[in-house]
Protein backbone atom coordinates (compact mmCIF):
# COMPACT_ATOMS: atom_id res chain seq x y z
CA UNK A 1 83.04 -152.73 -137.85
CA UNK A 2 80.54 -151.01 -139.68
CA UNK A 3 79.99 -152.52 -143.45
CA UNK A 4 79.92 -149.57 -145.77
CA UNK A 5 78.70 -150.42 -149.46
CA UNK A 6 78.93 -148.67 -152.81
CA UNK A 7 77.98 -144.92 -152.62
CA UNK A 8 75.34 -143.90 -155.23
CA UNK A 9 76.23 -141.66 -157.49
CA UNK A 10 74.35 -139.75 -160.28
CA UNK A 11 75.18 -136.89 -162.66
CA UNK A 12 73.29 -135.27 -165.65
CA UNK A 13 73.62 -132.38 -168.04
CA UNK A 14 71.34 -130.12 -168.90
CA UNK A 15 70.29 -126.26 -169.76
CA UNK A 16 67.22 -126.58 -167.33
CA UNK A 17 68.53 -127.46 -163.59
CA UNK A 18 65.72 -129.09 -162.44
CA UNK A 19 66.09 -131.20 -165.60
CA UNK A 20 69.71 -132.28 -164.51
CA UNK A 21 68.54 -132.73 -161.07
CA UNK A 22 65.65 -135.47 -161.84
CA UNK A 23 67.60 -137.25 -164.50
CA UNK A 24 70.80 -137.13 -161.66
CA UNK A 25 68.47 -138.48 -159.03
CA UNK A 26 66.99 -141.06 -160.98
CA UNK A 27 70.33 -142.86 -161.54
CA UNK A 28 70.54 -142.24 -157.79
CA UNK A 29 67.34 -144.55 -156.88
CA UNK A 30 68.50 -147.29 -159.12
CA UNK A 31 71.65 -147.53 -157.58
CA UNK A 32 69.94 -147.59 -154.18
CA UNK A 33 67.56 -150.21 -154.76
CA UNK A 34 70.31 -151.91 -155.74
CA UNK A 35 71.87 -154.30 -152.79
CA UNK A 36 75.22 -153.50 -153.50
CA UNK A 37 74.80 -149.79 -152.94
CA UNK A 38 74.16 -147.78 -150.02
CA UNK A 39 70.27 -147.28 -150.11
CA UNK A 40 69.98 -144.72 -147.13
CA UNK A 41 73.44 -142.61 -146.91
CA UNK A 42 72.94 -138.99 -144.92
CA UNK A 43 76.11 -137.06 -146.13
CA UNK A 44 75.64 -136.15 -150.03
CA UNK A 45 78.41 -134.25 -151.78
CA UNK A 46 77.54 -132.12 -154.72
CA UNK A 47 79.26 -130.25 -157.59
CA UNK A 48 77.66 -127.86 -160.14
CA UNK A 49 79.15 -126.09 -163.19
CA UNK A 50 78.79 -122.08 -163.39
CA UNK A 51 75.93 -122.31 -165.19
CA UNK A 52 73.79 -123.05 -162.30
CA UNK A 53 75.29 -120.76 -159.98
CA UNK A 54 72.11 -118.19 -160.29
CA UNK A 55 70.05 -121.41 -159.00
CA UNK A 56 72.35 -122.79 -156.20
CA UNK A 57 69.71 -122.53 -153.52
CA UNK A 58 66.94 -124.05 -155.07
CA UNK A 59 69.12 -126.52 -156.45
CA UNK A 60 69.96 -127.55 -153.39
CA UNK A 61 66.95 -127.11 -151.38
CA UNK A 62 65.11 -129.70 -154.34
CA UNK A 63 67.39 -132.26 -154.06
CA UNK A 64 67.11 -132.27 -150.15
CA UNK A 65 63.59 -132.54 -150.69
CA UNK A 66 63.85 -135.28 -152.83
CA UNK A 67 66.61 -137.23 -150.81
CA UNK A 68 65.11 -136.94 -146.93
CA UNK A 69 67.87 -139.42 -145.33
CA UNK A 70 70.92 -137.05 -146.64
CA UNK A 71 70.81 -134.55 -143.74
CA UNK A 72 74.46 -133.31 -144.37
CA UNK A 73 75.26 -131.59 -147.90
CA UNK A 74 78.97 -130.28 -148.65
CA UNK A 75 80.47 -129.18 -152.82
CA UNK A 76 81.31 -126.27 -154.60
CA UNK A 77 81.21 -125.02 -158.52
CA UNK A 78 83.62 -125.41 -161.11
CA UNK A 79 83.95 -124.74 -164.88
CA UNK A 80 83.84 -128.90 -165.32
CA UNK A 81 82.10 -131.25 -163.38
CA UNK A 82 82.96 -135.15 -164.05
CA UNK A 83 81.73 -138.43 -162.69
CA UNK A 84 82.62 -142.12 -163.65
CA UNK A 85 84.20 -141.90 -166.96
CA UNK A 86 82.79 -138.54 -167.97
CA UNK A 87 83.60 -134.63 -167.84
CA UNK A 88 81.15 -131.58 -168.27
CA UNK A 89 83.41 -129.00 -169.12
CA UNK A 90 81.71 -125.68 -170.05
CA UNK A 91 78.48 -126.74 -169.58
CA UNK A 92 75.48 -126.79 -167.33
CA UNK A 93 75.86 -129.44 -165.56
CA UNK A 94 75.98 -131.71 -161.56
CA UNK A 95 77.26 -134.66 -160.26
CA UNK A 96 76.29 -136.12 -156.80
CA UNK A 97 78.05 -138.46 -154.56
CA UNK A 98 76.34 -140.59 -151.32
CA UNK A 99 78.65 -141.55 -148.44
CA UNK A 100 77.59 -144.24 -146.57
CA UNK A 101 79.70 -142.95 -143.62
CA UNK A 102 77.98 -143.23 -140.16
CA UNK A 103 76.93 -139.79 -139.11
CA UNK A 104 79.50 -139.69 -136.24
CA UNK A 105 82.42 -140.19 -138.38
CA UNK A 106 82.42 -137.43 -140.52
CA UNK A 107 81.29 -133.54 -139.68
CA UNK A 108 80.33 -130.65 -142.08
CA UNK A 109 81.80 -127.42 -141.78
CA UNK A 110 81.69 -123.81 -142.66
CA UNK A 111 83.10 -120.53 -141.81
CA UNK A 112 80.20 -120.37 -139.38
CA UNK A 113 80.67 -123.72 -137.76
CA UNK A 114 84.53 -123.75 -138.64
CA UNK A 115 86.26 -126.96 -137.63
CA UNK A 116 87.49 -127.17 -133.99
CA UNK A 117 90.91 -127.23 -133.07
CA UNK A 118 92.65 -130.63 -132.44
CA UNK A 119 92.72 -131.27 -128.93
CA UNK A 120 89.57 -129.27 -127.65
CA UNK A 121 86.16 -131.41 -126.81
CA UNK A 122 84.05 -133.07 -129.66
CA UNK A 123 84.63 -134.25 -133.04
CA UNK A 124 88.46 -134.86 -133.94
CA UNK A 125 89.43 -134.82 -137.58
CA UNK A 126 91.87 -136.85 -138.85
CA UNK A 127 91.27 -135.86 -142.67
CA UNK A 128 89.31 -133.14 -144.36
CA UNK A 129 87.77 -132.46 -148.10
CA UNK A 130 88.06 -128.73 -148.13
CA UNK A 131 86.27 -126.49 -150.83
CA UNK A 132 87.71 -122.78 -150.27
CA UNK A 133 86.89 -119.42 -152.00
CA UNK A 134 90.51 -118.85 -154.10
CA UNK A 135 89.65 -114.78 -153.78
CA UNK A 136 90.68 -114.55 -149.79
CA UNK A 137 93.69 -113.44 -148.85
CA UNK A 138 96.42 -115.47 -147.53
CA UNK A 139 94.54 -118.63 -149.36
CA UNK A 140 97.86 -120.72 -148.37
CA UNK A 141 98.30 -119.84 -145.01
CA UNK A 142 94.34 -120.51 -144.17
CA UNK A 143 94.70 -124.13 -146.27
CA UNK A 144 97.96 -124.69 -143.98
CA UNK A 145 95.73 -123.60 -140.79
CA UNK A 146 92.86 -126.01 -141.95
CA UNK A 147 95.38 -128.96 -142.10
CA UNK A 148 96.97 -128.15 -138.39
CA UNK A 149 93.26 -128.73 -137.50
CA UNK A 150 93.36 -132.47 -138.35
CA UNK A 151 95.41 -134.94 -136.56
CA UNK A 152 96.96 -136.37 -139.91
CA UNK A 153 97.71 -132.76 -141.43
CA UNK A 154 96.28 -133.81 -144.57
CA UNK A 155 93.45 -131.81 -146.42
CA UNK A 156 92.51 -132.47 -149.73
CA UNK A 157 90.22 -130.27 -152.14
CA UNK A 158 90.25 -127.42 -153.99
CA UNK A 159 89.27 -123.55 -155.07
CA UNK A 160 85.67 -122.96 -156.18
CA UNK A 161 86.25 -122.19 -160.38
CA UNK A 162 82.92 -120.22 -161.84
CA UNK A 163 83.12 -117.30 -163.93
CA UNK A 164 80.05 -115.59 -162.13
CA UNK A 165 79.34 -116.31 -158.62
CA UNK A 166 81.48 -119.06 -156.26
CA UNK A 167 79.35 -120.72 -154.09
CA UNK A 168 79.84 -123.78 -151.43
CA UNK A 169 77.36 -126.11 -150.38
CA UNK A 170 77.55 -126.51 -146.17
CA UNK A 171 74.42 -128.55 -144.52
CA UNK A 172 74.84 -130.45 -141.72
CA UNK A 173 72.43 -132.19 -139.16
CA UNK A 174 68.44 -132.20 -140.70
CA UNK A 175 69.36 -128.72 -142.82
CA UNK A 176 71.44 -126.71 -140.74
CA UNK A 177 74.72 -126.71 -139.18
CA UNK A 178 75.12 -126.35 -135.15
CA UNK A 179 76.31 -122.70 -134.38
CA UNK A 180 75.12 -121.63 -138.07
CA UNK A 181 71.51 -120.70 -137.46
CA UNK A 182 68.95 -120.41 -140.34
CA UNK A 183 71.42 -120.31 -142.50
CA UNK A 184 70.45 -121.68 -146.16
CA UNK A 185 73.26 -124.17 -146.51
CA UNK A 186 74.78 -122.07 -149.30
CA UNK A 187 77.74 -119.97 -149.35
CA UNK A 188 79.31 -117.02 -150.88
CA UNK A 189 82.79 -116.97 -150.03
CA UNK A 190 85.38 -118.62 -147.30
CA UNK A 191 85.96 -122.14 -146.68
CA UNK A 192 83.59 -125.46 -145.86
CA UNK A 193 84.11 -128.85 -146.46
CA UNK A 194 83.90 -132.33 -144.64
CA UNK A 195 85.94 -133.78 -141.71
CA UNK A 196 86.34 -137.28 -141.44
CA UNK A 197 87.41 -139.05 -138.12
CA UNK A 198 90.26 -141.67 -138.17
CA UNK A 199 87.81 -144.54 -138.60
CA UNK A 200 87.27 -143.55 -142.17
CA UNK A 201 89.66 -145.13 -144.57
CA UNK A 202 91.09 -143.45 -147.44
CA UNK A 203 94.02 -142.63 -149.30
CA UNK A 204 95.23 -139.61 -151.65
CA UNK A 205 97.65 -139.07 -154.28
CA UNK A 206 98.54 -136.12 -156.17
CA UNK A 207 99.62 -135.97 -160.32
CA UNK A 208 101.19 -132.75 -161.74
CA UNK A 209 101.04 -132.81 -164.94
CA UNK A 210 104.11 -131.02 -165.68
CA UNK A 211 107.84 -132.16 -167.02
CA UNK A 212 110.75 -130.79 -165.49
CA UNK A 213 113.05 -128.94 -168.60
CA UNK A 214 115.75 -128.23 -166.60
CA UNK A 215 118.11 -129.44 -163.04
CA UNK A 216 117.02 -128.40 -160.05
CA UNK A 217 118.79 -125.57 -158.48
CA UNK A 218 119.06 -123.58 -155.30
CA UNK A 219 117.99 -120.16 -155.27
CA UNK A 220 120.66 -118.20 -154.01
CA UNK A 221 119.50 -114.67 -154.19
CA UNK A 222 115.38 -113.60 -154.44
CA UNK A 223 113.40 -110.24 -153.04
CA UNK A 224 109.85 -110.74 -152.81
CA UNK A 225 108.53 -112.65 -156.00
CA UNK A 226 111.39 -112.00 -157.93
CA UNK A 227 114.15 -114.85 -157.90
CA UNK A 228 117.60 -112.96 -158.73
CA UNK A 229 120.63 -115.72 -158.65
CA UNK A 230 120.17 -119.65 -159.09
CA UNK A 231 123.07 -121.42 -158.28
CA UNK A 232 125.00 -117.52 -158.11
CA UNK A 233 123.79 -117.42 -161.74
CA UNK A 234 121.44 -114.56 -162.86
CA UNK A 235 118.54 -116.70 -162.93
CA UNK A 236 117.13 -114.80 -166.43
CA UNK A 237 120.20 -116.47 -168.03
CA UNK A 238 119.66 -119.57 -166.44
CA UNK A 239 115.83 -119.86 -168.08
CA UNK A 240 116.81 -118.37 -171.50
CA UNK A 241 120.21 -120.92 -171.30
CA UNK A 242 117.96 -123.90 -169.99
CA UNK A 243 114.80 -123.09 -172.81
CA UNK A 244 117.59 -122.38 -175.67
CA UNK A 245 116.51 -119.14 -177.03
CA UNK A 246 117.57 -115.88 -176.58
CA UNK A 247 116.18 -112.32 -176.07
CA UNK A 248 118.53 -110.49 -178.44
CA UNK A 249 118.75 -112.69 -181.25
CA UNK A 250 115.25 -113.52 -182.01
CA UNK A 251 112.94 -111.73 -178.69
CA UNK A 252 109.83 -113.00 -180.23
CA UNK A 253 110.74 -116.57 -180.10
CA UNK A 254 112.03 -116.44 -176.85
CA UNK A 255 109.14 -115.01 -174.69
CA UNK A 256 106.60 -117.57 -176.67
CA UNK A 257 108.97 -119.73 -174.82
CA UNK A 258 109.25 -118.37 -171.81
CA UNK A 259 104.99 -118.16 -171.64
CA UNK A 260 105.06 -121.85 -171.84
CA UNK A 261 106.94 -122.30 -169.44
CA UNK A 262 106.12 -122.85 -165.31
CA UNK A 263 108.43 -123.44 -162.11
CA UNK A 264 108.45 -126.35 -159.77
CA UNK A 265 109.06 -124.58 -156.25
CA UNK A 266 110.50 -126.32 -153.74
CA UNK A 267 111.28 -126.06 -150.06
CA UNK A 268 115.24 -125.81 -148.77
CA UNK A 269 115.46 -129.29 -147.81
CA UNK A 270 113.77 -130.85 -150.69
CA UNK A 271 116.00 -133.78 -152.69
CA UNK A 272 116.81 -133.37 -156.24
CA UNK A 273 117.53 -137.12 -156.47
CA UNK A 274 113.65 -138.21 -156.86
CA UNK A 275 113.01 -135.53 -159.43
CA UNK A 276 115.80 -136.32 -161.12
CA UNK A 277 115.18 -140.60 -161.29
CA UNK A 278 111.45 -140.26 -162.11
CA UNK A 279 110.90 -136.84 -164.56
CA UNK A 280 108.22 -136.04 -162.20
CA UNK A 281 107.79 -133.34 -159.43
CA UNK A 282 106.53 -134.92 -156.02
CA UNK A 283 103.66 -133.61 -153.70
CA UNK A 284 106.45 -131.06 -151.93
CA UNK A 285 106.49 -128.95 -155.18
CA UNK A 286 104.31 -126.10 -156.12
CA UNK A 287 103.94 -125.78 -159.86
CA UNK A 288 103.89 -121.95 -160.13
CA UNK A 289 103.67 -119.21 -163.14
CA UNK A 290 106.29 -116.81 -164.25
CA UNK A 291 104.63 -113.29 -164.04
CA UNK A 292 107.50 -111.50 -165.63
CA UNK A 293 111.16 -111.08 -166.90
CA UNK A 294 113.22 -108.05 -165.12
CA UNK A 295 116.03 -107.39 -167.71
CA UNK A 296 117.75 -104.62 -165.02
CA UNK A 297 118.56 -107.11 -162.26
CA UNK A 298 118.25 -110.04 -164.47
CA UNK A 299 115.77 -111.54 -162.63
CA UNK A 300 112.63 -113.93 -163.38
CA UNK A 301 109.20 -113.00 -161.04
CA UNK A 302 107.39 -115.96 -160.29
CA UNK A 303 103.49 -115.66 -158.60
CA UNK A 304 104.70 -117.20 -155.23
CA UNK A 305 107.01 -115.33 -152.66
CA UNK A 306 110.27 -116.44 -152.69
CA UNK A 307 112.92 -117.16 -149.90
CA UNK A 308 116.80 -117.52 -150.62
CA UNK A 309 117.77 -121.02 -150.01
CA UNK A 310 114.56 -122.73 -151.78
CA UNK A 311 114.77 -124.81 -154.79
CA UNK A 312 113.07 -124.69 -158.20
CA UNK A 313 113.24 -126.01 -161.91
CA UNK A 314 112.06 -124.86 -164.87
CA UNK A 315 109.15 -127.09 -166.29
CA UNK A 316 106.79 -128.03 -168.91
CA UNK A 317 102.83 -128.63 -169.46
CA UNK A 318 103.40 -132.04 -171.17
CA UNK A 319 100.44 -134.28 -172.13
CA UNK A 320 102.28 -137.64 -171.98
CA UNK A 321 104.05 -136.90 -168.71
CA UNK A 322 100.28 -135.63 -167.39
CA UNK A 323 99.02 -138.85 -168.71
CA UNK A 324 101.73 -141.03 -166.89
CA UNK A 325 101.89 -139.73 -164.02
CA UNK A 326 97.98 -140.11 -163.34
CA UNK A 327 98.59 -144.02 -164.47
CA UNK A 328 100.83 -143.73 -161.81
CA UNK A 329 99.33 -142.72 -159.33
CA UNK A 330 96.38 -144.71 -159.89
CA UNK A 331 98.62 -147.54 -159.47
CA UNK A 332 100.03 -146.66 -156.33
CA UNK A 333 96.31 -146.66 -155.16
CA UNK A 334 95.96 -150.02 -156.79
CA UNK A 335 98.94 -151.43 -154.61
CA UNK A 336 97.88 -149.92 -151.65
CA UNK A 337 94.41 -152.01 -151.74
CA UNK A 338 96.36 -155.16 -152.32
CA UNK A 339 96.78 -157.74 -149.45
CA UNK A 340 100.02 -157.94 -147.86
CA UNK A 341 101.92 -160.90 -146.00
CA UNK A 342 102.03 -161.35 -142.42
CA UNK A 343 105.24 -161.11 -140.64
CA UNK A 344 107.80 -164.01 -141.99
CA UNK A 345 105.56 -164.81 -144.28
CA UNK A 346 103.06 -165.93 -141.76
CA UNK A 347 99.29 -166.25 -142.58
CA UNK A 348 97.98 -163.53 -140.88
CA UNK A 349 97.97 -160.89 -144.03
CA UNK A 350 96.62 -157.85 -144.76
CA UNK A 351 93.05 -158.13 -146.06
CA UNK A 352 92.55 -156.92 -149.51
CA UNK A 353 90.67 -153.45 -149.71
CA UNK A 354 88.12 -152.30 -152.24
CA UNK A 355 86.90 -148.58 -153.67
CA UNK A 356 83.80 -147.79 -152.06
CA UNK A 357 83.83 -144.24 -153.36
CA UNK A 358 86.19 -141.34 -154.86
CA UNK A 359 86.66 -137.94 -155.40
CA UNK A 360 88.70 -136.37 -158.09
CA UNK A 361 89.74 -132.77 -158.05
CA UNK A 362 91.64 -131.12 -161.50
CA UNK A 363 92.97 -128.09 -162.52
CA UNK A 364 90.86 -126.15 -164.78
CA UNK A 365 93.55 -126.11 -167.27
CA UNK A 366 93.59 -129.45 -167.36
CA UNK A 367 90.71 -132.84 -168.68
CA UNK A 368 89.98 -133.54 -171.75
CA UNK A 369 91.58 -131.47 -174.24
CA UNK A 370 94.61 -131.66 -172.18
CA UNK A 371 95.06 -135.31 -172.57
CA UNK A 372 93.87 -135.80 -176.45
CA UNK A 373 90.66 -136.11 -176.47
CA UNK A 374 86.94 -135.60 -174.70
CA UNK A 375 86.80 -137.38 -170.99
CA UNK A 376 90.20 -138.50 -171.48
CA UNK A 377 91.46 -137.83 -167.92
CA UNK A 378 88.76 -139.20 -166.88
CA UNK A 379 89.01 -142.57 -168.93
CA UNK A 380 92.58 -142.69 -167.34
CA UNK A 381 91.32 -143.27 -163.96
CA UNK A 382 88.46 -145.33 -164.77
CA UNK A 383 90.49 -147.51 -166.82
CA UNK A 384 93.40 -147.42 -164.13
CA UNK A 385 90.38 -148.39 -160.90
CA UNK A 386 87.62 -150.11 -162.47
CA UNK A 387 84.60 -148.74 -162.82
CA UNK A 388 84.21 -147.19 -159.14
CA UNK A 389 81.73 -144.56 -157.83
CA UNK A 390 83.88 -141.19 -158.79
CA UNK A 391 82.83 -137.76 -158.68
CA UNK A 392 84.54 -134.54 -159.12
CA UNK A 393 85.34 -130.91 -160.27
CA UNK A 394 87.77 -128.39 -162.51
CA UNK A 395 89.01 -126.24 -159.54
CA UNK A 396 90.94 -122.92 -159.75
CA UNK A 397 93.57 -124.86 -157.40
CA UNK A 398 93.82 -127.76 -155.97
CA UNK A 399 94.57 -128.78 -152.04
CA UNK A 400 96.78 -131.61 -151.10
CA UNK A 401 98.34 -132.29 -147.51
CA UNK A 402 98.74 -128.67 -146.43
CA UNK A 403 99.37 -126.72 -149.45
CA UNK A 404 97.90 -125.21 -152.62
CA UNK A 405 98.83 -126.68 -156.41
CA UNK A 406 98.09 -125.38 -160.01
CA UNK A 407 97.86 -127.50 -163.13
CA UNK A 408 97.45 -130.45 -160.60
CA UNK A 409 94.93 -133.49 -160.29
CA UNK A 410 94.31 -134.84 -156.65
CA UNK A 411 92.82 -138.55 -156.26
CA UNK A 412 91.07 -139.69 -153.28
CA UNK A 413 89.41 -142.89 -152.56
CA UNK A 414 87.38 -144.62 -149.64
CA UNK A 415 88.48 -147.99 -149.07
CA UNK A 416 87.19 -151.03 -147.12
CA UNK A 417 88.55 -154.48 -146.01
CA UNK A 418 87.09 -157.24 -148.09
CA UNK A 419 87.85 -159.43 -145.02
């Protein structure tokens, strides 16, 4: 079995890119030379704020140059960066990540070397990291199409977030993808990412950082966006009845409310029971805004088509349910690494697994401030792990399993037996 070790990582801030860059590489080498890292990985992941979208390509043609054994590049931009312990939100800013995955494990992809279906010849996915342009059209159906391309149906990820140009990093094999050309290993728009055969261990959890305010309930009537009857209740008095307020007695007060307030939407065959025992949604609801109130058919418009028979309840942004529920689900990662007994309590357990490596994806709306304070999500998860190599962005959505999430943090980690 191969032996993988630490990945490097290395992140900087700076107005100057090529500043970042050097001081980013140089924790980089140290970490190589160090024998607990990886000191010759090929597949280097990298994430840039907006500020040095202008400067993508030589960005990334400079740290090629200056890191010859990392043939295969894949990241996006965001308005935040992080890595370790630390976020770069609003300002210029990278973070790199070395894999030390063997080269026939993993494969980059693009919209010009797209990611082959599952059962044709080649490379077969198991998992994905997919980076994806939020400004194409049927973003959720492609993410869903993306995931039926992997054995596991799981893709995690999320939306490019820059307030100029979105760009994706997609290199593979000494500078260019097979079927891509000369193409610069940049991109504009559409979806890249990483594939990673079964052989590469990892798991992923997803935290929404939302409280529900209210019971879920089945939609009973809904055209379009607009959900009309919850429960064969107009569902406008079900939200001003569940938030308290009301439009005629004091309007004001009630649509404040209603602005802070989301929907957790949920499929037809979804259980209320889980919501209900933890005060948390699960990975099968969509955290989605209300768009509008419409005070003819008493109806509330949400920004995600609706379908009688689905389920939703009326949540929350809440800082200490956001900040227990990523302690959670750091701690579910925790367990899973734990050794388990054999059969009958034989000898033959589980081995123990350690964090090689992780990526952590966040809603723009979301770090810091969010949680109380500067690099507190961040401190969550290192404080939750240990101090692992972490990278990660602020996305304008975030991908878990098959599906698309707002307001959402999504935690993956490479593991290894310690056997």
């Amino acid at each position: 079995m191969f032996n993988m070790k630490l990945f490097p990582s290395g992140h900087a801030s700076h107005a100057q890119w090529r500043t970042a860059a050097d001081g980013a590489l140089a924790m980089l080498r140290a970490q190589m030379h160090n024998p607990r890292y990886a000191s010759a990985p090929t597949l280097g992941l990298l994430y840039i704020t907006d500020h040095y979208t202008a400067d993508a390509q030589a960005l990334l043609d400079y740290l090629s140059a200056a890191l010859p054994s990392v043939t295969d590049w894949s990241g996006t931009v965001g308005i935040g960066v992080c890595a370790g312990a630390v976020e770069y939100f609003d300002e210029p800013a990278l973070a790199l990540l070395l894999l030390d995955i063997p080269s026939d494990q993993y494969r980059v992809f693009s919209g010009v070397a797209p990611l082959p279906l599952v059962g044709g010849p080649g490379f077969v996915a198991h998992t994905a990291l997919l980076h994806a342009d939020g400004h194409m059209l049927d973003m959720a159906g492609l993410i869903a199409e993306m995931a039926e391309r992997t054995t596991s149906g799981y893709v995690f990820g999320g939306l490019s977030a820059s307030r100029n140009t979105n760009v994706q990093f997609a290199v593979g094999g000494d500078g260019n993808i097979a079927g891509q050309g000369h193409a610069s290993g940049v991109f504009h728009s559409g979806l890249s990412g990483v594939a990673f055969d079964a052989r590469v261990a990892l798991l992923s959890r997803m935290t929404q950082g939302c409280q529900p305010v209210g019971p879920v309930q089945s939609i009973t009537a809904a055209q379009d966006n607009v959900v009309l009857q919850l429960d064969g209740a107009p569902a406008l008095d079900v939200l001003l009845q569940t938030l308290q307020v009301s439009l005629a007695g004091d309007p004001q007060h009630a649509i404040d409310s209603v602005r802070a307030t989301l929907v957790g939407l949920m499929d037809a065959q979804h259980s209320a029971t889980t919501t209900a025992q933890t005060g948390h949604f699960g990975i099968d609801t969509r955290v989605r805004h209300i768009i509008g109130l419409d005070g003819v058919r008493h109806g509330v418009a949400l920004g995600d088509l609706i379908e009688p028979g689905m389920r939703l309840s009326f949540c929350q942004r809440n800082a200490a349910a956001a900040r227990a529920d990523l302690t959670r689900i750091c701690a579910e990662i925790r367990e899973e690494l734990e050794p388990e007994d054999g059969p009958d309590g034989s000898d033959e357990a589980t081995p123990a697994r350690r964090i090689v490596g992780a990526i952590y994806v966040s809603c723009t709306g979301r770090g810091g401030p969010h949680f109380g304070g500067p690099s507190a999500e961040l401190h969550i998860v290192r404080h939750a792990l240990g101090e692992v190599p972490l990278i990660g962005f602020f996305a304008g959505g975030e991908i878990a399993h098959h599906q698309l999430y707002s307001y959402s943090g999504v935690l993956t980690v490479f593991t290894q037996s310690q056997a």
